[in-house]
PDB file of N, CA and C in Angstrom:
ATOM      1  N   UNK A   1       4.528 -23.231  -7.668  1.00  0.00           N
ATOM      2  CA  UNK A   1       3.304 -22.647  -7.137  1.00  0.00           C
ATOM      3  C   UNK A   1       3.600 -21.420  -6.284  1.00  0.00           C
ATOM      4  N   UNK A   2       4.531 -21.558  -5.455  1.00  0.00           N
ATOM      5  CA  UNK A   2       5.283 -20.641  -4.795  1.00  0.00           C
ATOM      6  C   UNK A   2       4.842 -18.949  -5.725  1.00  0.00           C
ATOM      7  N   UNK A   3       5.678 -18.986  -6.334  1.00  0.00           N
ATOM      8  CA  UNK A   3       6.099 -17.761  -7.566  1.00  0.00           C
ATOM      9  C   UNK A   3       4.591 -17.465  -7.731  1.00  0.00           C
ATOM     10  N   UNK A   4       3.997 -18.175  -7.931  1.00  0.00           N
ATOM     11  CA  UNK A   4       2.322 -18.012  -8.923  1.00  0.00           C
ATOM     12  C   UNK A   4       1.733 -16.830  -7.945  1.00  0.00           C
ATOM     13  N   UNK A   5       1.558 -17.652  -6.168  1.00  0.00           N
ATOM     14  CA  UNK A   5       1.080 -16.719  -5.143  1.00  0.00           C
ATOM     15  C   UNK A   5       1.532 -15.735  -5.424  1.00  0.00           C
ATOM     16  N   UNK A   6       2.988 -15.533  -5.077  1.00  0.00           N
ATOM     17  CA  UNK A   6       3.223 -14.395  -4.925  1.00  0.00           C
ATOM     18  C   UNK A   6       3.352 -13.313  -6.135  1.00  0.00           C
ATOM     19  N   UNK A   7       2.921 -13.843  -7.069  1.00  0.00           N
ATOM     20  CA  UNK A   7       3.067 -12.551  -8.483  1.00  0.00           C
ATOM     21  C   UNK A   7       1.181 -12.331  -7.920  1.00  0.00           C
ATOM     22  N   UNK A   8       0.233 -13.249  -7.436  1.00  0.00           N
ATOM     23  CA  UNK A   8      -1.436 -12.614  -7.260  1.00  0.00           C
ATOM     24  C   UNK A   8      -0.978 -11.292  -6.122  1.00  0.00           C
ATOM     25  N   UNK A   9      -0.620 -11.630  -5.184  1.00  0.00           N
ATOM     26  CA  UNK A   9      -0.376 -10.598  -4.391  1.00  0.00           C
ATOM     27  C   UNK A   9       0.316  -9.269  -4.893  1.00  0.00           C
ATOM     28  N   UNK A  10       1.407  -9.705  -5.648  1.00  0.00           N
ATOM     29  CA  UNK A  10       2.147  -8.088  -6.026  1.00  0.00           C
ATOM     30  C   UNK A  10       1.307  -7.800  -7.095  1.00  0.00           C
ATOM     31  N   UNK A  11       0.602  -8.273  -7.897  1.00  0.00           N
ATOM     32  CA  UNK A  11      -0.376  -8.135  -8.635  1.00  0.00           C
ATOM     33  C   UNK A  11      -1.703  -6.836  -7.739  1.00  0.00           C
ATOM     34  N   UNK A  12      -1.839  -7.260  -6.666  1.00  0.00           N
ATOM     35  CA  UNK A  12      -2.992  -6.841  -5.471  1.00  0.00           C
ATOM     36  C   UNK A  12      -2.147  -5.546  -5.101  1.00  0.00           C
ATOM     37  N   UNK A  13      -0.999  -6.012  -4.810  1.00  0.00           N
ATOM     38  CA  UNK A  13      -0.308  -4.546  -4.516  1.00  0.00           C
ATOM     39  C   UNK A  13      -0.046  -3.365  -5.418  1.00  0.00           C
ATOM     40  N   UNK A  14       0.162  -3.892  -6.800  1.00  0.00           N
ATOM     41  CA  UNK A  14      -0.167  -2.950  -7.745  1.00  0.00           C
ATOM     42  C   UNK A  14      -1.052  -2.228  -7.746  1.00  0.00           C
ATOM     43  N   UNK A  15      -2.382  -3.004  -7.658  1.00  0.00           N
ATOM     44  CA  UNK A  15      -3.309  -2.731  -7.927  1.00  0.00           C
ATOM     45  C   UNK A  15      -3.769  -1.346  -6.974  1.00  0.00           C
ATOM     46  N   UNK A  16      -3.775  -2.066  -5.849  1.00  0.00           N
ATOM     47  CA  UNK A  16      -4.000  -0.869  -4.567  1.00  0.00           C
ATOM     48  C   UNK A  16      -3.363   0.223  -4.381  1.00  0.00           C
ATOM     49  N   UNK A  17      -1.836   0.390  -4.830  1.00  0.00           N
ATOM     50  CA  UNK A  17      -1.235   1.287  -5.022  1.00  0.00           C
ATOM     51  C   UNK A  17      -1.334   2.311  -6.259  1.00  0.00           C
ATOM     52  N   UNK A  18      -2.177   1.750  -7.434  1.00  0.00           N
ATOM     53  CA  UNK A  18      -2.700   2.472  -8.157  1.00  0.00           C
ATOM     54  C   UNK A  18      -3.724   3.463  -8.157  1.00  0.00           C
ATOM     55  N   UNK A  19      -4.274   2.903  -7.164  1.00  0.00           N
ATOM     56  CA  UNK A  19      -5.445   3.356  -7.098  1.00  0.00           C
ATOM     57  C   UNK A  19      -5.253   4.435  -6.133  1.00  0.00           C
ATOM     58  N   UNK A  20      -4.198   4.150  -5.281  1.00  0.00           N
ATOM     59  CA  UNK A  20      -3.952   5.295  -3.648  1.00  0.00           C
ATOM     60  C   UNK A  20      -3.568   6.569  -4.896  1.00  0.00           C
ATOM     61  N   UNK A  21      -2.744   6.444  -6.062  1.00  0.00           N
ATOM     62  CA  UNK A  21      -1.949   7.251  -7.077  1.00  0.00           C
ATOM     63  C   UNK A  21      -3.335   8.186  -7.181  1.00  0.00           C
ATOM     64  N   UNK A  22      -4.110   7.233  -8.294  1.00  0.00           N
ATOM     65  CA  UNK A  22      -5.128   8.110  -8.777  1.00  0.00           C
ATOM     66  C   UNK A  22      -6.020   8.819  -7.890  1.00  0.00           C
ATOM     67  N   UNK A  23      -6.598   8.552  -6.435  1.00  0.00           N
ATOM     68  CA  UNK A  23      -7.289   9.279  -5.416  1.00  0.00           C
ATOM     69  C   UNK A  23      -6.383  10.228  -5.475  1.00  0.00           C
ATOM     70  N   UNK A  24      -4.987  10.642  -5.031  1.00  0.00           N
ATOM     71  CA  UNK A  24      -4.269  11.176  -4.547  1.00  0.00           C
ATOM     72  C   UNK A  24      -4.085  12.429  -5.536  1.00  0.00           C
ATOM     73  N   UNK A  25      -4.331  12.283  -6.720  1.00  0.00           N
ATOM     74  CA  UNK A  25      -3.666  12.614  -7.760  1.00  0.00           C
ATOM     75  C   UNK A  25      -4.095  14.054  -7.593  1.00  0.00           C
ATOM     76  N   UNK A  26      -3.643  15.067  -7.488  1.00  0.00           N
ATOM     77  CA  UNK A  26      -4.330  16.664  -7.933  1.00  0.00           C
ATOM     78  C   UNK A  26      -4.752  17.201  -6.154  1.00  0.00           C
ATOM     79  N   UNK A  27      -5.023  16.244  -5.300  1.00  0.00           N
ATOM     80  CA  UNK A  27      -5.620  16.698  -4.194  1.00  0.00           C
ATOM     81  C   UNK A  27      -4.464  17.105  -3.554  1.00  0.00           C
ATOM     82  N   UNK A  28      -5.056  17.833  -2.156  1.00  0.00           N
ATOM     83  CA  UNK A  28      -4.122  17.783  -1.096  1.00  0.00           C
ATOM     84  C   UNK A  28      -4.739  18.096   0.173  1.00  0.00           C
ATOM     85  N   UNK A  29      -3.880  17.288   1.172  1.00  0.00           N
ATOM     86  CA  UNK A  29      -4.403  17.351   2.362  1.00  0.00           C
ATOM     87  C   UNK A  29      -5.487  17.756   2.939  1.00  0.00           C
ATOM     88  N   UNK A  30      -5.883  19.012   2.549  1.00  0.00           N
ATOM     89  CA  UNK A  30      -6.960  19.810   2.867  1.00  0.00           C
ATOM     90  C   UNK A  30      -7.628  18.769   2.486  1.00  0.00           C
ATOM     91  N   UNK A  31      -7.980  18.786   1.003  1.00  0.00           N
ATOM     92  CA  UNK A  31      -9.299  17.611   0.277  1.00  0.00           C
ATOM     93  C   UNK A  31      -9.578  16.530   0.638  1.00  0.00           C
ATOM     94  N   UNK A  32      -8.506  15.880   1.137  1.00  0.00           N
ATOM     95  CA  UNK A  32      -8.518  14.631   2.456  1.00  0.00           C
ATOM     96  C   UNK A  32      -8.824  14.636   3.499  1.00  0.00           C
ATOM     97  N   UNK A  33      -8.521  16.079   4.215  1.00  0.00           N
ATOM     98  CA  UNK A  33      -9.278  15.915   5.334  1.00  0.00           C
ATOM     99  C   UNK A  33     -10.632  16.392   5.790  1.00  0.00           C
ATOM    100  N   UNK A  34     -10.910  16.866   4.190  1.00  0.00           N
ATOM    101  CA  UNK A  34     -12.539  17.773   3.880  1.00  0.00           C
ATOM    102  C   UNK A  34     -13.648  16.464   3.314  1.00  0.00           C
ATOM    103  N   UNK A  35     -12.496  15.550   2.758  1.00  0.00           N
ATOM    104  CA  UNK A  35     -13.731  14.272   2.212  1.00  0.00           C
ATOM    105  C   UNK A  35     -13.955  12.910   2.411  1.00  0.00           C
ATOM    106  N   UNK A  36     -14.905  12.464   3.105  1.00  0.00           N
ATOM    107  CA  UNK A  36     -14.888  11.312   3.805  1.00  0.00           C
ATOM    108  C   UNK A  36     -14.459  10.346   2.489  1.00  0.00           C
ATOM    109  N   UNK A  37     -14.896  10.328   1.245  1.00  0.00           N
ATOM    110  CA  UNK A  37     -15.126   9.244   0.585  1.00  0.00           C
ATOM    111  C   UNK A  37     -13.994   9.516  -0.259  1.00  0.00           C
ATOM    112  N   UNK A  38     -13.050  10.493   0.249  1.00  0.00           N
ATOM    113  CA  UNK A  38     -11.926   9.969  -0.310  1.00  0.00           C
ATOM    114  C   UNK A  38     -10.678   9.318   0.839  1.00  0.00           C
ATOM    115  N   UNK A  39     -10.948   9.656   1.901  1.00  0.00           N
ATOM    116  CA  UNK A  39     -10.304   9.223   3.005  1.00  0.00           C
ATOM    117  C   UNK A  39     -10.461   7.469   3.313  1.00  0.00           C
ATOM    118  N   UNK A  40     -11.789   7.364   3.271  1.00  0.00           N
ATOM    119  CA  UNK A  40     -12.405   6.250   2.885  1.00  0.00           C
ATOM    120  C   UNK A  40     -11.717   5.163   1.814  1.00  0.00           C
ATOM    121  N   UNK A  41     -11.487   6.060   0.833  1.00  0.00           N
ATOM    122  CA  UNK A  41     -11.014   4.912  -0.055  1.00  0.00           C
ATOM    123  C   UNK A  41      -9.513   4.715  -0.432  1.00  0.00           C
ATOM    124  N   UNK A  42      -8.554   5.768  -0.167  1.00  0.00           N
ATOM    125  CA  UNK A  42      -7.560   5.722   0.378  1.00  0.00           C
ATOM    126  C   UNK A  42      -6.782   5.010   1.450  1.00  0.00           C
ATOM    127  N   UNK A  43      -7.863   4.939   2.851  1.00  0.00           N
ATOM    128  CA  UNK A  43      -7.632   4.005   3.746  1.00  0.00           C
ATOM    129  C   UNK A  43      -7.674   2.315   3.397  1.00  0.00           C
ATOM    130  N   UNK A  44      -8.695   2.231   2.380  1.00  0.00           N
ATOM    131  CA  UNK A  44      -9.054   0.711   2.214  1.00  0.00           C
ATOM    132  C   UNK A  44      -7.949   0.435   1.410  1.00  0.00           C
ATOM    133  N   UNK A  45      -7.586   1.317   0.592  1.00  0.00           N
ATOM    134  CA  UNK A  45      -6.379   0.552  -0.469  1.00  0.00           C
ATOM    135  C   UNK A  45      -5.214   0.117   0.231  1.00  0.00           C
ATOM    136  N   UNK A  46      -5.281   0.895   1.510  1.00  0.00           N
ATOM    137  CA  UNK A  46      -4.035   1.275   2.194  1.00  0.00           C
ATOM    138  C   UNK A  46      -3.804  -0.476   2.968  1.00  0.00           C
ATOM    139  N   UNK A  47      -5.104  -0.312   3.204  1.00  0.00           N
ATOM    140  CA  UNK A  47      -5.421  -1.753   4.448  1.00  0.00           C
ATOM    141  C   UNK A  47      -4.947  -2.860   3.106  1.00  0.00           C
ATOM    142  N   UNK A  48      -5.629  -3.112   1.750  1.00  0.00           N
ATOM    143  CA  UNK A  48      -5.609  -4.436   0.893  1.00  0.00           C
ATOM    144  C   UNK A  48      -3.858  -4.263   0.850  1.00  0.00           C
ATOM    145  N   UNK A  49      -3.407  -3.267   0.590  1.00  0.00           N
ATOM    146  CA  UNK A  49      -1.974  -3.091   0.305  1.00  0.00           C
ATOM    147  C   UNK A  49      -1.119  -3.259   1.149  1.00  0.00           C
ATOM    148  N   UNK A  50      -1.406  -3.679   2.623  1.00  0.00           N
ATOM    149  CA  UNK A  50      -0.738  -3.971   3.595  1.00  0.00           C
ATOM    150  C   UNK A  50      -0.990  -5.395   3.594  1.00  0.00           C
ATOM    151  N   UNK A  51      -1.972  -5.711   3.564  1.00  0.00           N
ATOM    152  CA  UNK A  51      -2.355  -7.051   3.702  1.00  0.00           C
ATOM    153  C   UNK A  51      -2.136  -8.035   2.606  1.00  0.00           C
ATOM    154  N   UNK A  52      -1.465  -7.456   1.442  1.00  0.00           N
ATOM    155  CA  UNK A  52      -1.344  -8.454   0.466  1.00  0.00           C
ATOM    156  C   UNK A  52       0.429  -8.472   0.819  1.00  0.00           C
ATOM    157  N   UNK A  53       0.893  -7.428   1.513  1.00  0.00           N
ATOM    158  CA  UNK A  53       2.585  -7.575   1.450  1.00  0.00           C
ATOM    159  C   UNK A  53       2.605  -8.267   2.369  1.00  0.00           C
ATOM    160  N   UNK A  54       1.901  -8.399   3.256  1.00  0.00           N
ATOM    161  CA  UNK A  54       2.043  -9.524   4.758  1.00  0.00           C
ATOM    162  C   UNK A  54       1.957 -11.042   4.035  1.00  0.00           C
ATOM    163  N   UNK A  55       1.355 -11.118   3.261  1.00  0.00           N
ATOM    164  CA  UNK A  55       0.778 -12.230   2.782  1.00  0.00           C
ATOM    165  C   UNK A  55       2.293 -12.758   1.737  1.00  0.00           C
ATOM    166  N   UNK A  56       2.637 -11.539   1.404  1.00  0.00           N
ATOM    167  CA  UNK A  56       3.647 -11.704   0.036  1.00  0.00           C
ATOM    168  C   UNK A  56       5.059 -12.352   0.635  1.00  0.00           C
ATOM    169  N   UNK A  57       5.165 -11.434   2.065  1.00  0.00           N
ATOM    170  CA  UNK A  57       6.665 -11.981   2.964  1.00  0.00           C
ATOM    171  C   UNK A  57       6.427 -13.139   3.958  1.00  0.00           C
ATOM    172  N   UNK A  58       5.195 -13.427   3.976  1.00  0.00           N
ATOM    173  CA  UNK A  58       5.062 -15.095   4.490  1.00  0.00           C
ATOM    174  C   UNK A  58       5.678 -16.349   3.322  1.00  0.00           C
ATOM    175  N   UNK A  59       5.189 -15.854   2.248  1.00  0.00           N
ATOM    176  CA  UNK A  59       5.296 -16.709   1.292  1.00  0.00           C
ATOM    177  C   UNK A  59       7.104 -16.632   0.889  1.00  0.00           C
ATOM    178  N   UNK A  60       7.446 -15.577   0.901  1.00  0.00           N
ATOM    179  CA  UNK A  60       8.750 -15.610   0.361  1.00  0.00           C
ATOM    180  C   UNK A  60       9.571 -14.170   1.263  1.00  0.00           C
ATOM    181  N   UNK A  61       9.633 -14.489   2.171  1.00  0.00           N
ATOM    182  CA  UNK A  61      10.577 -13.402   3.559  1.00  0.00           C
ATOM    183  C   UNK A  61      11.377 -12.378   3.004  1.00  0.00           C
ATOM    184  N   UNK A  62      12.146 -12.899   2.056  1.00  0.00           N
ATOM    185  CA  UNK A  62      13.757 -12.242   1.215  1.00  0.00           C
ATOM    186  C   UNK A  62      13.041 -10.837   0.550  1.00  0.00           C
ATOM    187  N   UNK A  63      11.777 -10.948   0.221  1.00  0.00           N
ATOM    188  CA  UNK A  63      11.216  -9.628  -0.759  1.00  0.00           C
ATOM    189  C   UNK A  63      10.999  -8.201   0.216  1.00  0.00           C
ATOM    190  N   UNK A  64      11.164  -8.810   1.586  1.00  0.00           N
ATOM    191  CA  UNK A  64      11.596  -7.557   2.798  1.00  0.00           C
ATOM    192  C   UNK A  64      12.331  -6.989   1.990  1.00  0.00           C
ATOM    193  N   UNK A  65      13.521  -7.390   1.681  1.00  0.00           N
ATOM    194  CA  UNK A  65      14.541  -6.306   1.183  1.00  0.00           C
ATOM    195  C   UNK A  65      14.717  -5.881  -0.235  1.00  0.00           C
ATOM    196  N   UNK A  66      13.679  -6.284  -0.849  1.00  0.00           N
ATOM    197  CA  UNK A  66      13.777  -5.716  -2.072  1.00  0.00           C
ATOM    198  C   UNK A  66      12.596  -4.472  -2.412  1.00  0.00           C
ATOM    199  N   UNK A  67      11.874  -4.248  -1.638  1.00  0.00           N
ATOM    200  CA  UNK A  67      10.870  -3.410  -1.306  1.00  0.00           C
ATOM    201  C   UNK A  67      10.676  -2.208  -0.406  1.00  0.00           C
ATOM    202  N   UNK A  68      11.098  -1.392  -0.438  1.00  0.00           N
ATOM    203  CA  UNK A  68      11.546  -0.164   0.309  1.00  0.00           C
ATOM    204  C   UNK A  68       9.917   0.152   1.778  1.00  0.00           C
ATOM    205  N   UNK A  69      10.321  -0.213   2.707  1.00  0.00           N
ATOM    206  CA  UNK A  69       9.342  -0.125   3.715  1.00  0.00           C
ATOM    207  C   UNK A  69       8.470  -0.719   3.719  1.00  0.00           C
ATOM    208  N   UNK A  70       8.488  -2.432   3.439  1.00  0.00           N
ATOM    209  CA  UNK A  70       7.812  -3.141   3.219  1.00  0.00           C
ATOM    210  C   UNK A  70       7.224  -3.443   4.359  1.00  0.00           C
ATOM    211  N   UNK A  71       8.038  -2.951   5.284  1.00  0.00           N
ATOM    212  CA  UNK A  71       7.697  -4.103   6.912  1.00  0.00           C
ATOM    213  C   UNK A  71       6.482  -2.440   7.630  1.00  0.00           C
ATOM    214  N   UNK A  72       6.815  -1.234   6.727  1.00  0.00           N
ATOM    215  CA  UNK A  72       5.829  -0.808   7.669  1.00  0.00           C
ATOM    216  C   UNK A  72       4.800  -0.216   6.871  1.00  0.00           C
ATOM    217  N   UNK A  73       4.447  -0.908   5.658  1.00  0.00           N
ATOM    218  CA  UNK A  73       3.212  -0.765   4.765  1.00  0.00           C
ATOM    219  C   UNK A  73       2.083  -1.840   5.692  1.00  0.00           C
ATOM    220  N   UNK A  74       3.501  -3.519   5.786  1.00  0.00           N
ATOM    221  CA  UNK A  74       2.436  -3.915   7.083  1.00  0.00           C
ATOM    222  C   UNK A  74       1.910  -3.659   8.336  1.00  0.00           C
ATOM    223  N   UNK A  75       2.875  -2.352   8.903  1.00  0.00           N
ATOM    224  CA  UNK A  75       2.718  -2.178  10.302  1.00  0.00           C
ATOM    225  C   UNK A  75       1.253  -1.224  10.272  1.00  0.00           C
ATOM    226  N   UNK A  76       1.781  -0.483   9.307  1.00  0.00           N
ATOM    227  CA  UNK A  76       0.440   0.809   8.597  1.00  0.00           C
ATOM    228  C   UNK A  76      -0.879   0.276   8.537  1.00  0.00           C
ATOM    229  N   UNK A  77      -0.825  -0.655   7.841  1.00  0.00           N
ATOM    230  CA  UNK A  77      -2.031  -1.339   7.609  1.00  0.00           C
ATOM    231  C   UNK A  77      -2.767  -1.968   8.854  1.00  0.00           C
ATOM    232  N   UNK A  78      -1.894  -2.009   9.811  1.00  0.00           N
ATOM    233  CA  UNK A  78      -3.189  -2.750  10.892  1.00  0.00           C
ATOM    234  C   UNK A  78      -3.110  -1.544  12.368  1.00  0.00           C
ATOM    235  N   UNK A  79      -2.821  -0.363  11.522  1.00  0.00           N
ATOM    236  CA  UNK A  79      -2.620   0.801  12.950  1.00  0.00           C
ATOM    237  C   UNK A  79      -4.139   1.234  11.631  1.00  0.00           C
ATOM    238  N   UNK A  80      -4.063   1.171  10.676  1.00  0.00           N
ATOM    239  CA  UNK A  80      -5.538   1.829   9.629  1.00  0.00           C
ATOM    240  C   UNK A  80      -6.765   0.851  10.230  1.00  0.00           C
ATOM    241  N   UNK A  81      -6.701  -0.209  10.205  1.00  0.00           N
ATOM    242  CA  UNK A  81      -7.143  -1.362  10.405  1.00  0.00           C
ATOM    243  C   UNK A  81      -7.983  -1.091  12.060  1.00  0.00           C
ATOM    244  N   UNK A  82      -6.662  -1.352  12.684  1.00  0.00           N
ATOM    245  CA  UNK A  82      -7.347  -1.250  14.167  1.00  0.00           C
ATOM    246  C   UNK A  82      -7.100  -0.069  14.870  1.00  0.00           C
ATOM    247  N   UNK A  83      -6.683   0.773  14.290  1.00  0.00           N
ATOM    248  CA  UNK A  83      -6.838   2.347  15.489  1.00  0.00           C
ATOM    249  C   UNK A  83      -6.955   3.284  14.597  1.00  0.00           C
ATOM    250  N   UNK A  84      -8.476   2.937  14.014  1.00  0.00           N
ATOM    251  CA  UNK A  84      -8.846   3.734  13.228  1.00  0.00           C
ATOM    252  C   UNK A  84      -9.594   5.267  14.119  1.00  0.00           C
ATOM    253  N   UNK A  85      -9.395   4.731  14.776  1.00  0.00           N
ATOM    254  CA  UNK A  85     -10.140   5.938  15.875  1.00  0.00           C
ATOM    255  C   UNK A  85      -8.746   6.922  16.326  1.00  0.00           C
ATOM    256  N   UNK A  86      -7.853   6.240  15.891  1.00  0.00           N
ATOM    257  CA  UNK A  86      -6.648   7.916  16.560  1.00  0.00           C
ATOM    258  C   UNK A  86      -5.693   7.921  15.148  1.00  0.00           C
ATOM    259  N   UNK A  87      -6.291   7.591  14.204  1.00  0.00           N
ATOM    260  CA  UNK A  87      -5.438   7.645  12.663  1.00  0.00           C
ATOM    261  C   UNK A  87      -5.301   9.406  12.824  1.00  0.00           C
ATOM    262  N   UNK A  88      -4.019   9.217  11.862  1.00  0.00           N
ATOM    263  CA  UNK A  88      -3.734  10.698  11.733  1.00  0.00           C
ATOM    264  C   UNK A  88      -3.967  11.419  10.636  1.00  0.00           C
ATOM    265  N   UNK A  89      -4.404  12.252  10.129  1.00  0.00           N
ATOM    266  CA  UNK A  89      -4.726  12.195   8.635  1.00  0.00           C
ATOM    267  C   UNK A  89      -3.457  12.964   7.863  1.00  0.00           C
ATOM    268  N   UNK A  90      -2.742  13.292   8.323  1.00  0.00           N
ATOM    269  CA  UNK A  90      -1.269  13.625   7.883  1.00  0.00           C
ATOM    270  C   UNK A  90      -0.511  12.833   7.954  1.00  0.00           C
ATOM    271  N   UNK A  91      -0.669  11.411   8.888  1.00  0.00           N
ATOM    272  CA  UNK A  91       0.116  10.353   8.510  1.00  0.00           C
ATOM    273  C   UNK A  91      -0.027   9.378   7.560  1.00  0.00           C
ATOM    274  N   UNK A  92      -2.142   9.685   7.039  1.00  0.00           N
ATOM    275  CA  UNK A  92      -2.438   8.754   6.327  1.00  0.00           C
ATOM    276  C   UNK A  92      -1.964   9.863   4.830  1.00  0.00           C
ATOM    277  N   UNK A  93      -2.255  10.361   4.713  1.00  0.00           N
ATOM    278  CA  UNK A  93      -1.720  11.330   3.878  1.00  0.00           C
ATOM    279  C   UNK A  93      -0.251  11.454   3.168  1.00  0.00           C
ATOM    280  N   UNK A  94       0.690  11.425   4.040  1.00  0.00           N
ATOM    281  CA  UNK A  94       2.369  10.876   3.832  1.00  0.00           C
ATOM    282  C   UNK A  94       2.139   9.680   3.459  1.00  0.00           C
ATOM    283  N   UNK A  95       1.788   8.626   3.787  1.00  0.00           N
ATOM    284  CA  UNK A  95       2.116   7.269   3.563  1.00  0.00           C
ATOM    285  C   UNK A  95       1.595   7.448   1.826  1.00  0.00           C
ATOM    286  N   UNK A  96       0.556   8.181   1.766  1.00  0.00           N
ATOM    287  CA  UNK A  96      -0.333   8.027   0.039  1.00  0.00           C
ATOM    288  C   UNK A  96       0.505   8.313  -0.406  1.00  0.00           C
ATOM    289  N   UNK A  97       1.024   9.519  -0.441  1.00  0.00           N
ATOM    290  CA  UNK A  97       1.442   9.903  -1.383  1.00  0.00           C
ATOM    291  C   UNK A  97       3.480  10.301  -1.241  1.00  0.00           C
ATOM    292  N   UNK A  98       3.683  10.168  -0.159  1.00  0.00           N
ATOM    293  CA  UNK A  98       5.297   9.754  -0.463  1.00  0.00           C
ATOM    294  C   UNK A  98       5.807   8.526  -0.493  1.00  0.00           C
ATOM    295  N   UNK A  99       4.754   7.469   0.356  1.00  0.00           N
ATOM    296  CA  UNK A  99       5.852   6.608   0.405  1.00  0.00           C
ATOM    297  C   UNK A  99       5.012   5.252  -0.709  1.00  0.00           C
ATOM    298  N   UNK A 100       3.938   5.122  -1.238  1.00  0.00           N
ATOM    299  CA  UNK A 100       3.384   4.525  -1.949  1.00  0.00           C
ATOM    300  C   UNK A 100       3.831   4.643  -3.526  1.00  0.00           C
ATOM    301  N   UNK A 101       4.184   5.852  -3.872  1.00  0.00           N
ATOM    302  CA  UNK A 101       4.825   5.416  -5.562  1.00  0.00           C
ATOM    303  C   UNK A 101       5.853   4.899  -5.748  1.00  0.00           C
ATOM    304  N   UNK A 102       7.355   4.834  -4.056  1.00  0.00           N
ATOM    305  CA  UNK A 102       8.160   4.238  -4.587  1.00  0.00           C
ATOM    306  C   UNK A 102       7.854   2.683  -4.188  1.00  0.00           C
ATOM    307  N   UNK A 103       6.792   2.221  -3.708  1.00  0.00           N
ATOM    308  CA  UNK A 103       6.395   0.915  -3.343  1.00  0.00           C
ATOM    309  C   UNK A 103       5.787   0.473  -5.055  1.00  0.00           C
ATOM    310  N   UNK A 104       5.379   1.345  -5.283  1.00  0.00           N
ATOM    311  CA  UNK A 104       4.732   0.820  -6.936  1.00  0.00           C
ATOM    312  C   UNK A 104       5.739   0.472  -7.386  1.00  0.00           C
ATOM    313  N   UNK A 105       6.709   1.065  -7.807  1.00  0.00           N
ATOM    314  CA  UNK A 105       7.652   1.431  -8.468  1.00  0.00           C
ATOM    315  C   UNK A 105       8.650  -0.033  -8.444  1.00  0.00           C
ATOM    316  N   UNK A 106       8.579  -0.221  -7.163  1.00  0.00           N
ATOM    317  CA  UNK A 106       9.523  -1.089  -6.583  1.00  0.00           C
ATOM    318  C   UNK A 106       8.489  -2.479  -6.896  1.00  0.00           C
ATOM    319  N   UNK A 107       7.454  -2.698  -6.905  1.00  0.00           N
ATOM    320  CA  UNK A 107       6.558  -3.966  -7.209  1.00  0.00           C
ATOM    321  C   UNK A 107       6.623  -4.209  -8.570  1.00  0.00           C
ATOM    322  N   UNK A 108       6.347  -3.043  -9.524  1.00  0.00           N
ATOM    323  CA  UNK A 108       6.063  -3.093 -10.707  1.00  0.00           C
ATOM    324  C   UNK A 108       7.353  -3.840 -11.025  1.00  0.00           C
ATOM    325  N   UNK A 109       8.077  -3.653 -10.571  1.00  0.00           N
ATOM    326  CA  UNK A 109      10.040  -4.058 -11.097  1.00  0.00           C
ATOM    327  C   UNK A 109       9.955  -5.730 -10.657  1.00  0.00           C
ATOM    328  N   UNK A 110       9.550  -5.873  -9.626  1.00  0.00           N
ATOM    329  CA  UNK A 110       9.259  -7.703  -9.656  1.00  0.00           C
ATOM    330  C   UNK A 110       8.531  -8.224  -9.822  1.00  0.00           C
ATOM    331  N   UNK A 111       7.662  -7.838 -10.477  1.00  0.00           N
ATOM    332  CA  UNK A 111       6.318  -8.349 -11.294  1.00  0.00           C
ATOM    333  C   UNK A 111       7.282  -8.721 -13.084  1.00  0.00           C
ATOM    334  N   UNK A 112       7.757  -7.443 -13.800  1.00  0.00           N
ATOM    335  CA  UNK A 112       8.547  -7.494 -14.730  1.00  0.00           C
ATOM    336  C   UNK A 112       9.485  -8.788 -14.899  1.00  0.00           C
ATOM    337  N   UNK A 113      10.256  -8.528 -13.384  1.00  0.00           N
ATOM    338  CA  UNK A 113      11.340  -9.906 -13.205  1.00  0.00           C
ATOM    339  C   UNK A 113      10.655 -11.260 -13.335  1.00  0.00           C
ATOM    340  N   UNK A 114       9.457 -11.366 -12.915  1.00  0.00           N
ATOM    341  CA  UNK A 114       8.931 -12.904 -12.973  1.00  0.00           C
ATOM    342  C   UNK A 114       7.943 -13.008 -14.113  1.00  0.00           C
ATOM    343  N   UNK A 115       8.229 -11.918 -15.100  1.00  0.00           N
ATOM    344  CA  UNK A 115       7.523 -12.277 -15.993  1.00  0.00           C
ATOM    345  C   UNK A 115       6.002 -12.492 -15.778  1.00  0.00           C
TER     346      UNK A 115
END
C-alpha cells in the first residue's frame, strides 16, 4: 500500500509540474508580473506541488535524496502558502521555471521505476 500512496502523489507532482511547464512556456517575467491569472495559477501548482512532496517524504523519507530540492519545493510551498503578502515574483518565477523541470524530470524517472 505504501508504494500505491506514493506513486498518487508523484503522480500529483507530475501533474503540477506540468502544468507550472506549460504556464511558463513562451512567457517571461515581465508576463508574470503583468498577469494576475497567470501568477495565480503558477502559485497554486506551486502550493499542490509542495504539498504532495511533503506528503510523498512522510510516507517514504529516502526519496529526499533522490529528488533534487525536494526539501525546498516543501519549504517554497508554505512561504507561497503563508507569506503570500511578501512573495517575490522573481523568486516565484526561478522556482517555475529553473528549478521545476529538473523536479519533473527527476519524478517522471520514479514513477517509470515503480512501474
Amino acid at each position: 500500500m505504501r508504494s500505491r500512496d506514493v506513486r498518487v502523489h508523484l503522480f500529483d507532482m507530475l501533474a503540477a509540474a506540468e502544468a507550472v511547464a506549460s504556464f511558463t512556456s513562451g512567457r517571461t517575467l515581465e508576463d508574470y508580473r503583468q498577469d494576475p491569472m497567470l501568477r495565480s495559477a503558477v502559485e497554486r501548482q506551486l502550493e499542490i506541488l509542495g504539498e504532495a512532496m511533503a506528503r510523498t517524504l512522510k510516507i517514504e523519507p529516502a526519496l529526499e535524496g533522490l529528488v533534487p530540492d525536494a526539501r525546498l519545493v516543501v519549504d517554497f510551498r508554505n512561504v507561497v502558502a503563508h507569506g503570500y503578502n511578501v512573495l517575490d515574483d522573481g523568486r516565484v518565477w526561478d522556482v517555475a521555471v529553473r528549478l521545476i523541470p529538473t523536479l519533473r524530470d527527476s519524478v517522471q524517472r520514479l514513477l517509470d521505476e515503480r512501474g
